[in-house]
C-alpha atoms as a PDB file:
ATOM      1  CA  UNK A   1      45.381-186.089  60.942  1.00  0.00           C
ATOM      2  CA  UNK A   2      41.678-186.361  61.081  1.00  0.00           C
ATOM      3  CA  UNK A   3      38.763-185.849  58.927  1.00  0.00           C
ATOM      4  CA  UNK A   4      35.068-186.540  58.808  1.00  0.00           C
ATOM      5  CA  UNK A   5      33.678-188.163  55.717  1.00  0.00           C
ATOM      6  CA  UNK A   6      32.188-185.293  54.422  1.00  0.00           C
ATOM      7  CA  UNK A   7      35.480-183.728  54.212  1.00  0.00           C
ATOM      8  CA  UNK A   8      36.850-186.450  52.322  1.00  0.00           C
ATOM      9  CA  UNK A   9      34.066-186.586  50.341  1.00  0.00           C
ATOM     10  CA  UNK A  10      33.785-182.394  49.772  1.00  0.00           C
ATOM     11  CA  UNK A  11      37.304-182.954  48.660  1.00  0.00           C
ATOM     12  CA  UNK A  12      37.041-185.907  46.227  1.00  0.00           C
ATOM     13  CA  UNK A  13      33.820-183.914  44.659  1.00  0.00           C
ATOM     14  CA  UNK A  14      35.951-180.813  43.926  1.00  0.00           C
ATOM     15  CA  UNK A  15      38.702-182.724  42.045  1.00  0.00           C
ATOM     16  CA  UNK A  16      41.270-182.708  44.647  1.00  0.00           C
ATOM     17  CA  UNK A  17      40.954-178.340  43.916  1.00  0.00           C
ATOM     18  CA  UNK A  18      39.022-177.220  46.975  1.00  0.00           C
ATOM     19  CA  UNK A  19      41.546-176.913  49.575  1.00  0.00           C
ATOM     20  CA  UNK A  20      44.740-177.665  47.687  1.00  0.00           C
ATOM     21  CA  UNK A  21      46.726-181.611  48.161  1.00  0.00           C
ATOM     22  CA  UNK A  22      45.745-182.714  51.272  1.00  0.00           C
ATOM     23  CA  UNK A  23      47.834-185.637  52.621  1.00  0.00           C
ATOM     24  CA  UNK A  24      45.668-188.455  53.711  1.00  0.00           C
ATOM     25  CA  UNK A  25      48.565-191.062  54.623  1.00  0.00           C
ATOM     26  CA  UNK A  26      46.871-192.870  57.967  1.00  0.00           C
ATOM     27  CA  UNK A  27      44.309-190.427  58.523  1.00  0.00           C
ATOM     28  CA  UNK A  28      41.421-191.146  60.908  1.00  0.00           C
ATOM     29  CA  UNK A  29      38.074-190.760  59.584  1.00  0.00           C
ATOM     30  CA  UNK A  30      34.764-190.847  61.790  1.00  0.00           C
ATOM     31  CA  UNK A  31      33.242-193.533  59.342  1.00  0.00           C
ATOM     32  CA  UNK A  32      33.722-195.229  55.973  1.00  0.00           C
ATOM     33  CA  UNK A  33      30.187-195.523  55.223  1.00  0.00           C
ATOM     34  CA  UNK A  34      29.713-192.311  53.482  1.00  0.00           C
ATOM     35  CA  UNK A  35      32.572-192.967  51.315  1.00  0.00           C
ATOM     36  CA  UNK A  36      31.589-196.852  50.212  1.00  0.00           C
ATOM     37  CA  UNK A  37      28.309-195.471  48.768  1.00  0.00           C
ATOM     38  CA  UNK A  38      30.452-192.736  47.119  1.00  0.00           C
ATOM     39  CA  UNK A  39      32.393-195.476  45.301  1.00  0.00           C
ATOM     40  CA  UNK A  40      29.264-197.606  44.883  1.00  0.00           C
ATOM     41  CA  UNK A  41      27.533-194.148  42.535  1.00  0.00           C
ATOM     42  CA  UNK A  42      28.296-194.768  38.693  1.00  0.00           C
ATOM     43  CA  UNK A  43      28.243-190.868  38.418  1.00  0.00           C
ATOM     44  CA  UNK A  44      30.760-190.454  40.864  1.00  0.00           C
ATOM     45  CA  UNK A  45      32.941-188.482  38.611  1.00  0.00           C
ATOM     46  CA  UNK A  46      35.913-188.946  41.474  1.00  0.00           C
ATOM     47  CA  UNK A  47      35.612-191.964  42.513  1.00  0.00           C
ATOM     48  CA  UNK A  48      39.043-193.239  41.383  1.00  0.00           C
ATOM     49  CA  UNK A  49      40.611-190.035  43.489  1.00  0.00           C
ATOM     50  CA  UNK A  50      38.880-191.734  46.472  1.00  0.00           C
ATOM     51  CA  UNK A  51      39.804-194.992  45.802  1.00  0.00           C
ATOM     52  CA  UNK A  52      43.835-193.206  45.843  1.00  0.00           C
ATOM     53  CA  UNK A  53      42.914-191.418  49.653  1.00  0.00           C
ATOM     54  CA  UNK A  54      41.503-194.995  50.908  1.00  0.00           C
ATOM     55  CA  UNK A  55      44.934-196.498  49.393  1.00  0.00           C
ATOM     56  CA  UNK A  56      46.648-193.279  51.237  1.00  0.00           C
ATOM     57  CA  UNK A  57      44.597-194.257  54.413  1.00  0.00           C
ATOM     58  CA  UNK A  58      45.979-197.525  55.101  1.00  0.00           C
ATOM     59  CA  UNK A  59      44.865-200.593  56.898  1.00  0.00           C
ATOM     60  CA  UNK A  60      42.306-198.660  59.014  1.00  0.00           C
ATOM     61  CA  UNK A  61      39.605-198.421  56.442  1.00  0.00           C
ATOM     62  CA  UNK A  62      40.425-201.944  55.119  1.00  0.00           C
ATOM     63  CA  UNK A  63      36.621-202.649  55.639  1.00  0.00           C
ATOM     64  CA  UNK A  64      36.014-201.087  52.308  1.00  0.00           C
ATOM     65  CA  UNK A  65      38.043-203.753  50.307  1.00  0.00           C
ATOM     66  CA  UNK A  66      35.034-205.579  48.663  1.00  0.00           C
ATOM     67  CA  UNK A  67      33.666-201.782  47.215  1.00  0.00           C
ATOM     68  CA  UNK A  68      37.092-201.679  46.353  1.00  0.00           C
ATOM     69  CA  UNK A  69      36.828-205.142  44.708  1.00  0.00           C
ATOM     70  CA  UNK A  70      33.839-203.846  42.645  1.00  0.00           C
ATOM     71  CA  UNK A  71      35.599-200.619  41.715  1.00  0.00           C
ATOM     72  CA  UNK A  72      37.915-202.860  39.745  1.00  0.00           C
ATOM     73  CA  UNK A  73      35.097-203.999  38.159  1.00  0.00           C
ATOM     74  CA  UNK A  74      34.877-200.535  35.912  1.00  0.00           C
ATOM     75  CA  UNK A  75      35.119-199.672  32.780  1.00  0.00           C
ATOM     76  CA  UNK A  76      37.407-196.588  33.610  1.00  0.00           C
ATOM     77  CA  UNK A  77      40.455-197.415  33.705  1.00  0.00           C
ATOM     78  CA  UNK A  78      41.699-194.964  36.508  1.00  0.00           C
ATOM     79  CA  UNK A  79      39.134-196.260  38.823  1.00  0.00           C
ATOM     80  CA  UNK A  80      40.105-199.628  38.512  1.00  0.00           C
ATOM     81  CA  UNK A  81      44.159-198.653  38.829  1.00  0.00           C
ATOM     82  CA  UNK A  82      43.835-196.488  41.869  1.00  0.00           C
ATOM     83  CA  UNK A  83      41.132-199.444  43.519  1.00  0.00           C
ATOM     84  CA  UNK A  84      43.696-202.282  42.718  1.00  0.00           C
ATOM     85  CA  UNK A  85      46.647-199.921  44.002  1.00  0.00           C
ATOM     86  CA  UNK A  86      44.182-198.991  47.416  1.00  0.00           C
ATOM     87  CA  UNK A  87      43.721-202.757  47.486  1.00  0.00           C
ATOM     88  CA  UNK A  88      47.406-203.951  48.631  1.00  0.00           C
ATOM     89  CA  UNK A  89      47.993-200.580  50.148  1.00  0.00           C
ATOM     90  CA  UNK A  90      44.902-201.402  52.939  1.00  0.00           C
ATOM     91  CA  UNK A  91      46.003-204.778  52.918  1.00  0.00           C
ATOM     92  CA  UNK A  92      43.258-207.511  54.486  1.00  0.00           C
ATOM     93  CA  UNK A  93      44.359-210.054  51.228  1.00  0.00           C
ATOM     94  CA  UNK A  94      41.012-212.028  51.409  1.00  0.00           C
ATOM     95  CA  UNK A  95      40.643-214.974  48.803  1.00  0.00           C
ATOM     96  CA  UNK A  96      38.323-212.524  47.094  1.00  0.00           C
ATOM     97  CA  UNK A  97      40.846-209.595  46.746  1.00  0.00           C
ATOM     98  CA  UNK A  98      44.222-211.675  45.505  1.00  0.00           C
ATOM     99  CA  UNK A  99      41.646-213.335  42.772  1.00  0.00           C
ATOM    100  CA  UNK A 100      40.690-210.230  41.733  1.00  0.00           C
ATOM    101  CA  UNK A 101      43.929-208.907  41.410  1.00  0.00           C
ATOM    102  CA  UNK A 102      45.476-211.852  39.649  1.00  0.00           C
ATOM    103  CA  UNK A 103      42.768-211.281  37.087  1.00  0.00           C
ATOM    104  CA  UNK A 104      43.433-207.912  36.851  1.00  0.00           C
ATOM    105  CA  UNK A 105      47.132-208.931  35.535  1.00  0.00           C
ATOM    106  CA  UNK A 106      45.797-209.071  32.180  1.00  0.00           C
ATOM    107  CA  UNK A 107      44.038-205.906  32.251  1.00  0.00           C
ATOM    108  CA  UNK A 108      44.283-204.407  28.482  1.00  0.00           C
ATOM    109  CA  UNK A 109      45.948-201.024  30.459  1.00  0.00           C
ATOM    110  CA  UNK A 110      49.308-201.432  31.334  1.00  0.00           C
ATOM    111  CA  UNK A 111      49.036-198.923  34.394  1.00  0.00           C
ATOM    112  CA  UNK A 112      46.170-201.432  36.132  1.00  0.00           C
ATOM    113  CA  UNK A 113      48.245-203.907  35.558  1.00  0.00           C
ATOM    114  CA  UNK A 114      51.073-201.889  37.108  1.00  0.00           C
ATOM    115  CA  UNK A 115      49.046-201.375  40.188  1.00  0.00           C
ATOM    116  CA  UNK A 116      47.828-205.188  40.529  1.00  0.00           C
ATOM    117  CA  UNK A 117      51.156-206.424  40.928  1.00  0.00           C
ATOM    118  CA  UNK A 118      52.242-203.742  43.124  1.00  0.00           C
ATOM    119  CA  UNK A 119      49.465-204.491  45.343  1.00  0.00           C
ATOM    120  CA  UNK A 120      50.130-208.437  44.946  1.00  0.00           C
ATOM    121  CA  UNK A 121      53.979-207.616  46.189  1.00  0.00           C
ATOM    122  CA  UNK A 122      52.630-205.660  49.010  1.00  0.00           C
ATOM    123  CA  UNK A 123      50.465-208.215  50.316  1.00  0.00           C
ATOM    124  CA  UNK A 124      52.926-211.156  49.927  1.00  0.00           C
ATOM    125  CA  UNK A 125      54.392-211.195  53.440  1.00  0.00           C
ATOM    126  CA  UNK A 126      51.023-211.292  54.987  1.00  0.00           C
ATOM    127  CA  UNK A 127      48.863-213.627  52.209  1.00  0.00           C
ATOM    128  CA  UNK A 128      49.726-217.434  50.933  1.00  0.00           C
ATOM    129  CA  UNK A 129      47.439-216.909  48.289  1.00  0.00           C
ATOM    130  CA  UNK A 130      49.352-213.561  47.014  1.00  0.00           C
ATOM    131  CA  UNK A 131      52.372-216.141  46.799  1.00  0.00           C
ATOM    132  CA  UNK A 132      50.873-218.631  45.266  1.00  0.00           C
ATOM    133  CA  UNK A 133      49.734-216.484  42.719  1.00  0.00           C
ATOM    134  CA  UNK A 134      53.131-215.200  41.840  1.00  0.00           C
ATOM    135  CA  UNK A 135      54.245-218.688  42.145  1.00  0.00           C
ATOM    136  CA  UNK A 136      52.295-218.672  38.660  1.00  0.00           C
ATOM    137  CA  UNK A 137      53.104-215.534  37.201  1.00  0.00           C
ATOM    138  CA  UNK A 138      56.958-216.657  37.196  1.00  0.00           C
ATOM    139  CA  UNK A 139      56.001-219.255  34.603  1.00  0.00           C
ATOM    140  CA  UNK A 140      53.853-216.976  32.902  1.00  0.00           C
ATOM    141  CA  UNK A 141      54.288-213.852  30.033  1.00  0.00           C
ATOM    142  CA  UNK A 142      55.835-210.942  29.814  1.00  0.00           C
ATOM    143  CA  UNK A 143      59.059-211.067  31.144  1.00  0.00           C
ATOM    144  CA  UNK A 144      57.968-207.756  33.156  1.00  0.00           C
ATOM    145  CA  UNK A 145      55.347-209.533  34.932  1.00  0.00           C
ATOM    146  CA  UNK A 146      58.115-212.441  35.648  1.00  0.00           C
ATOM    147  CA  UNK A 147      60.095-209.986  37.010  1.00  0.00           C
ATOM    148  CA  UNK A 148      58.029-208.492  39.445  1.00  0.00           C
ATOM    149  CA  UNK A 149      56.566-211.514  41.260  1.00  0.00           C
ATOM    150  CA  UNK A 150      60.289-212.387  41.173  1.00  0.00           C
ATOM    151  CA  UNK A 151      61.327-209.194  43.138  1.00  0.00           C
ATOM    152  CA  UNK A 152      58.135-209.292  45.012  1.00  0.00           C
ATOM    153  CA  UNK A 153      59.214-213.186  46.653  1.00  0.00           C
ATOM    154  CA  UNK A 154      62.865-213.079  46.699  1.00  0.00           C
ATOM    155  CA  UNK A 155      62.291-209.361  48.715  1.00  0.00           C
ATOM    156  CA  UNK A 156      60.127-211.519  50.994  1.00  0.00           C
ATOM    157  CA  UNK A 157      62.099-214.737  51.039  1.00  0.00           C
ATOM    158  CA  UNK A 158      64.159-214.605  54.556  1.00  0.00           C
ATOM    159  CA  UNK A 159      60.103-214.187  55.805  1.00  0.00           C
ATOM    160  CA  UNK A 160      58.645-217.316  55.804  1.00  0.00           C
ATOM    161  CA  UNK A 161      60.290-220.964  54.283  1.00  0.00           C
ATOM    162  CA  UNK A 162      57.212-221.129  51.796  1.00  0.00           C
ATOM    163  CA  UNK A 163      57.912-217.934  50.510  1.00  0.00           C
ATOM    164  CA  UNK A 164      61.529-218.830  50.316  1.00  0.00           C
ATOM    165  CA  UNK A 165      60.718-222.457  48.323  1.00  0.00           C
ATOM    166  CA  UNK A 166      58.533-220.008  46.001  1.00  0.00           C
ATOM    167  CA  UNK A 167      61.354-217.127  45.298  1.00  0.00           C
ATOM    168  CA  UNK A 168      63.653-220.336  44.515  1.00  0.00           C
ATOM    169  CA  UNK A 169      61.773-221.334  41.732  1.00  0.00           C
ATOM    170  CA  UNK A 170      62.939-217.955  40.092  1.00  0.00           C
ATOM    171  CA  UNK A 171      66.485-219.248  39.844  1.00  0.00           C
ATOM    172  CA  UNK A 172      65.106-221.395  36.353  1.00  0.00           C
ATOM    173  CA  UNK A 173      63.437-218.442  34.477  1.00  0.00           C
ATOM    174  CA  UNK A 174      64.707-218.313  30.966  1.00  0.00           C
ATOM    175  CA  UNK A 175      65.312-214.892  31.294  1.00  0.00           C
ATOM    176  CA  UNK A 176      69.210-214.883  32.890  1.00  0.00           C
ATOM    177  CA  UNK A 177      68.923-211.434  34.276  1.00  0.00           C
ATOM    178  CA  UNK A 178      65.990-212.843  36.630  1.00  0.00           C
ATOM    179  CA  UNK A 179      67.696-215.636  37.470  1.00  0.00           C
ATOM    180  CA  UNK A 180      70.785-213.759  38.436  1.00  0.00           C
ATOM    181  CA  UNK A 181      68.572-211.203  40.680  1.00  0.00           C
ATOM    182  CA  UNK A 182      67.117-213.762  42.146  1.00  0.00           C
ATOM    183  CA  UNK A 183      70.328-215.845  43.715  1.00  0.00           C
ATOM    184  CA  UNK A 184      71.686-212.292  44.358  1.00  0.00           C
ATOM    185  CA  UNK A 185      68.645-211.053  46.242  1.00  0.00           C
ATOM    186  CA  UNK A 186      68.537-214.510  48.055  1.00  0.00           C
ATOM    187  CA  UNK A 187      72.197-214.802  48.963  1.00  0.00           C
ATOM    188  CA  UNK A 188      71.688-210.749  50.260  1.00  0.00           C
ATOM    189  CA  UNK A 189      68.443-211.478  52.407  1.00  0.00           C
ATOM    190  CA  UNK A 190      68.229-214.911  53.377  1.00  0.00           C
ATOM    191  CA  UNK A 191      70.484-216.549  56.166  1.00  0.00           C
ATOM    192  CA  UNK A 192      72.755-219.421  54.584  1.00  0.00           C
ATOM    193  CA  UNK A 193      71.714-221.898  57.011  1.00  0.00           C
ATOM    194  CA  UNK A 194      67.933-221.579  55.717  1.00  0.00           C
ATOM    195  CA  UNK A 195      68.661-222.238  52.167  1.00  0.00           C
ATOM    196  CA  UNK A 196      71.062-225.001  52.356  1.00  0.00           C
ATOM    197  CA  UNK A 197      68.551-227.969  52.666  1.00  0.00           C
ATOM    198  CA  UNK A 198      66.766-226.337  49.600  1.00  0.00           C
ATOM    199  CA  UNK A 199      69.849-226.432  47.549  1.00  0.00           C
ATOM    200  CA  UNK A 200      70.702-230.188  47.722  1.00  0.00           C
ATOM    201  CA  UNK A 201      67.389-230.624  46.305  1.00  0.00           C
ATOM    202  CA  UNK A 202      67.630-228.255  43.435  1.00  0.00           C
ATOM    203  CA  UNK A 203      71.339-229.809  43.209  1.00  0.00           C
ATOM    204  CA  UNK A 204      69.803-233.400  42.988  1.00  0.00           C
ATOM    205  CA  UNK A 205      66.592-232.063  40.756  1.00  0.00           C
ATOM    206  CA  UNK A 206      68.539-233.079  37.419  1.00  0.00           C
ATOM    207  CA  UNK A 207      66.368-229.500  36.292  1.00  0.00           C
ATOM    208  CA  UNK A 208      69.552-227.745  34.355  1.00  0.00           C
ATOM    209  CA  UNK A 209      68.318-224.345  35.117  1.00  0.00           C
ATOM    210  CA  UNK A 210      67.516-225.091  38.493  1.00  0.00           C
ATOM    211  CA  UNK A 211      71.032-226.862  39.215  1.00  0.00           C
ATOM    212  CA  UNK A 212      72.851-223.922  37.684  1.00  0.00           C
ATOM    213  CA  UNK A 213      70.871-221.561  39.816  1.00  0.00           C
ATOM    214  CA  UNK A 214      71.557-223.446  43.016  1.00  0.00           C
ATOM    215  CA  UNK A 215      75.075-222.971  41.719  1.00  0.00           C
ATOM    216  CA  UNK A 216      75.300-219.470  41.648  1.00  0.00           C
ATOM    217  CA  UNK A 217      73.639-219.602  45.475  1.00  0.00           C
ATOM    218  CA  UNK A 218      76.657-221.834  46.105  1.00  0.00           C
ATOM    219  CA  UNK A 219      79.054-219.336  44.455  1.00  0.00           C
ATOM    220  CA  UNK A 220      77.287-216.015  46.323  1.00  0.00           C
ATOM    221  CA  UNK A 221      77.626-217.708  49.529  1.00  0.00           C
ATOM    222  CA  UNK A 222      80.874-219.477  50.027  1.00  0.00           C
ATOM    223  CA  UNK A 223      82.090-221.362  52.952  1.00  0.00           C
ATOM    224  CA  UNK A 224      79.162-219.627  54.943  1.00  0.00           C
ATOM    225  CA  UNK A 225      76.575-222.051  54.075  1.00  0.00           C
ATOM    226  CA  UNK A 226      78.760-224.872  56.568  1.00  0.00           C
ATOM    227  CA  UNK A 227      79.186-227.217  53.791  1.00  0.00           C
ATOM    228  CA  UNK A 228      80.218-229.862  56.358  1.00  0.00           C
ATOM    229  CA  UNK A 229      76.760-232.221  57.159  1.00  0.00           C
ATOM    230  CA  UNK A 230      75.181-230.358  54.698  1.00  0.00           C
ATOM    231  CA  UNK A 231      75.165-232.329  52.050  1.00  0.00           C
ATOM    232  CA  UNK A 232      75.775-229.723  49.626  1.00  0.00           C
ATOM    233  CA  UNK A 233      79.299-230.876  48.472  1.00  0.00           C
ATOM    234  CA  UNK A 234      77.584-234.304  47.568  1.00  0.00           C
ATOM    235  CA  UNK A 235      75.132-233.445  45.985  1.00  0.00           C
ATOM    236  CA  UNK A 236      77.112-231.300  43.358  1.00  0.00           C
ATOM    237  CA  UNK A 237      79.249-234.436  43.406  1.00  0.00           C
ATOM    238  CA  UNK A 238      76.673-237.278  43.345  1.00  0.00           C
ATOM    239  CA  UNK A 239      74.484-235.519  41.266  1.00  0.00           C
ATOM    240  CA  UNK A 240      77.564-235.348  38.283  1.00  0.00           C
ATOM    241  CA  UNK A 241      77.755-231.733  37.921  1.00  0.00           C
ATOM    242  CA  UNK A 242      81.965-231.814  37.556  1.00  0.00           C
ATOM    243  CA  UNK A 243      81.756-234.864  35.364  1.00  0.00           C
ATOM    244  CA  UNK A 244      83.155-233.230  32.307  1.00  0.00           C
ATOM    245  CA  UNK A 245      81.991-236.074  29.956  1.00  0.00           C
ATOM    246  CA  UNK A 246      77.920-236.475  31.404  1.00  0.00           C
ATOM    247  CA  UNK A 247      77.307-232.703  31.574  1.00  0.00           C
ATOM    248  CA  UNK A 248      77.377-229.483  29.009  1.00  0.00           C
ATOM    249  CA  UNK A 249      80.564-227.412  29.444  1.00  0.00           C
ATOM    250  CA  UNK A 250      78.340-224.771  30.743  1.00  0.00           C
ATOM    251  CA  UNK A 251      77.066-226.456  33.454  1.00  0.00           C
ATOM    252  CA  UNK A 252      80.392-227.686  34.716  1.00  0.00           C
ATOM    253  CA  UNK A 253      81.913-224.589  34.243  1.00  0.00           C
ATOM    254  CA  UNK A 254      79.565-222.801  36.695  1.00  0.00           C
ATOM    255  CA  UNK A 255      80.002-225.835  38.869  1.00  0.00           C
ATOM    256  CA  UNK A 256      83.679-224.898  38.737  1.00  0.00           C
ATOM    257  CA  UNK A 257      83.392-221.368  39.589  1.00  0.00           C
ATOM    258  CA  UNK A 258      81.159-222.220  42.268  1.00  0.00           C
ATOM    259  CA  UNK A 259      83.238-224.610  44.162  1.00  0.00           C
ATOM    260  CA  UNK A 260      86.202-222.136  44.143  1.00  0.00           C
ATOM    261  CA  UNK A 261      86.187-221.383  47.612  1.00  0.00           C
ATOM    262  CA  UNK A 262      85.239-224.765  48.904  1.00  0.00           C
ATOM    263  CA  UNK A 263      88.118-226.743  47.054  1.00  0.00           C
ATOM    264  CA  UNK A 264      90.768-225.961  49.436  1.00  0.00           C
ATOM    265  CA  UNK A 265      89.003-227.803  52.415  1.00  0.00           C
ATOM    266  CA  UNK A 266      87.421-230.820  50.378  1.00  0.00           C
ATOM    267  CA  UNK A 267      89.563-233.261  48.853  1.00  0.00           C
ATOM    268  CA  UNK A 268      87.146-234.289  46.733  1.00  0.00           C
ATOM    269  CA  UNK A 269      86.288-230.894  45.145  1.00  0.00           C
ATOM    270  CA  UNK A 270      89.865-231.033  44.382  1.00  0.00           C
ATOM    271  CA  UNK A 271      90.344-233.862  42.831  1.00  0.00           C
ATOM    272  CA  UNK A 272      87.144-233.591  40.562  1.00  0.00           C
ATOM    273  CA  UNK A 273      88.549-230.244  39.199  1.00  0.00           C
ATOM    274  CA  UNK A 274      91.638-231.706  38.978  1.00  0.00           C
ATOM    275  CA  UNK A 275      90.757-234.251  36.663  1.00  0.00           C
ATOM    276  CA  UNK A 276      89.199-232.162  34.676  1.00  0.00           C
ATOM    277  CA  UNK A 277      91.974-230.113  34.071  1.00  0.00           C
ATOM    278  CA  UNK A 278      93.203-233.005  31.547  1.00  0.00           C
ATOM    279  CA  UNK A 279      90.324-233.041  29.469  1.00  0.00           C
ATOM    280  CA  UNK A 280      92.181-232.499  26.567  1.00  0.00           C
ATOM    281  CA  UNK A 281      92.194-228.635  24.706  1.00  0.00           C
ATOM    282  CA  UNK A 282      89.067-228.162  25.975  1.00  0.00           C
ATOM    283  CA  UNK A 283      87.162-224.821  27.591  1.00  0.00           C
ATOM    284  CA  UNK A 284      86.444-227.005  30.460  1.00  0.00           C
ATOM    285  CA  UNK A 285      90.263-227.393  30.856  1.00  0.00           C
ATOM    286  CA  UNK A 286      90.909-224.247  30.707  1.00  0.00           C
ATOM    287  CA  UNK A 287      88.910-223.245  33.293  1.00  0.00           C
ATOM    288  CA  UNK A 288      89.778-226.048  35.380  1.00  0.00           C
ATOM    289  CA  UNK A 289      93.301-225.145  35.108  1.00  0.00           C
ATOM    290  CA  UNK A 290      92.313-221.331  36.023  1.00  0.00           C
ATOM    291  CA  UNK A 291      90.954-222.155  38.870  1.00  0.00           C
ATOM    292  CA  UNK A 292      93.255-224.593  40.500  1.00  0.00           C
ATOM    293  CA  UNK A 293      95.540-221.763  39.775  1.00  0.00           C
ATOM    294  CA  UNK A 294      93.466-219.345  41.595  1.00  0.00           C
ATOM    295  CA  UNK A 295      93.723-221.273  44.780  1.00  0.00           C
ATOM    296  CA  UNK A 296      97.139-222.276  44.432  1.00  0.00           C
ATOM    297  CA  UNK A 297      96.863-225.627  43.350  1.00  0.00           C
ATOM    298  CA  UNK A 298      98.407-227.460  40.756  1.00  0.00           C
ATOM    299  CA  UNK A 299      96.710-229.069  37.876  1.00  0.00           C
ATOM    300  CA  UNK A 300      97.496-232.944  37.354  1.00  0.00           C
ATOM    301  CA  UNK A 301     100.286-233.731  34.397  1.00  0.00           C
END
């Protein structure tokens, strides 16, 4: 649809009441400048319902980002939620605008903060700095922050490698139902081939959290990561994660479970769990005998 400014702006005066809900989603407008010194008037009652139809818009007006930017400067909070919200929605993720928005993650209002992340995760594909920035917020609180720069790079991952080597770094947040969406999301999105080199590092990285993560990546994907020359069956080796005695059970245990699948084609898999099979009355044992079982193997005497 189109629209002049002074429709738009006739609109935004009324309340939104004048004609009824107009849908503005990638309207074309004659010009933007109208509605920048709308946003820029401190008794612009409206101005936050503007900043929604510029969000509604889309990329074509994204030359009002930095009256956006100032917007979020307010002390109304709906004004600066619907600015940050138009913000990703128009994209153009300057230096300026991601800044902005990571500062707005401690906003005192939860729903600002609501819409800065939102527009953080929609700008992700498209900005480093967006990454980056959740990059942070995953070692960073609340938990609900954690978790949505976690869903906003592991949705992204199979994009770009960077954006891949940030999601991975979810895989060691203390929080175990992050960690688990992560390797989940990761194993769903991102072709084995791409993360394999990544996990012999985290395998090697002698990080606990990390290493059990990589596991579960191991686990999710199987024999389809082509485990042969790809250095992923040494590492869990070399870097002792089935050595019963060097290791807590936990650890070994999800090495275990991991390595299911691959055990039948490498001997040295085998053998590892094998061994630890005779560690005594042990839950390591147990498990170790469980899954030799589950493969059809017998445990050693």
């Amino acid at each position: 649809m189109q629209f002049t400014a002074q429709e738009i702006l006739d609109y935004v005066r009324s309340g939104g009441s004048s004609t009824g809900y107009l849908d503005f989603s990638g309207a074309e407008i004659d010009t933007v400048e109208p509605l920048i010194q709308y946003l820029a008037d401190k008794d612009g009652q409206y101005r936050w319902l503007l900043a929604r139809i510029l969000g509604e818009i889309g990329p074509s007006v994204s030359c009002v980002s930095d009256a956006l930017v100032r917007c979020t400067l307010s002390d109304m909070a709906p004004l600066r939620q619907h600015a940050a919200l138009a913000l990703g929605r128009i994209g153009g993720a300057s230096v300026t605008v991601v800044s902005r928005l990571r500062d707005l993650l401690a906003d005192q209002e939860k729903a600002v903060v609501v819409a800065a992340a939102s527009s953080l995760l929609l700008l992700v594909p498209s900005s480093r700095e967006a990454v980056t920035v959740l990059e942070e917020v995953l070692r960073q609180e609340p938990v609900e922050l954690r978790y949505w720069a976690a869903a906003g790079l592991v949705d992204a991952a199979h994009l770009d490698q960077a954006i891949l080597e940030a999601a991975l770094g979810a895989l060691e947040d203390p929080d175990d139902a992050i960690a688990s969406y992560a390797a989940a999301r990761i194993s769903d999105t991102v072709p084995a081939e791409s993360v394999a080199p990544h996990l012999v590092e985290l395998l090697r990285s002698g990080n606990q959290k990390l290493q059990s993560g990589a596991l579960r990546l191991v686990r999710n994907y199987g024999r389809a990561l082509g485990f042969q020359g790809s250095g992923v069956v040494e590492a869990i080796v070399g870097a002792g994660l089935l050595d019963g005695d060097a290791r807590e059970p936990e650890v070994t245990v999800t090495a275990m479970r991991a390595v299911r699948e691959l055990m039948p084609g490498e001997t040295t898999l085998l053998e590892a769990v094998m061994r630890l099979s005779c560690a005594g009355d042990s839950w390591v044992a147990t498990v170790a005998g469980d899954v030799l079982e589950e493969i059809g193997a017998l445990p050693l005497e």
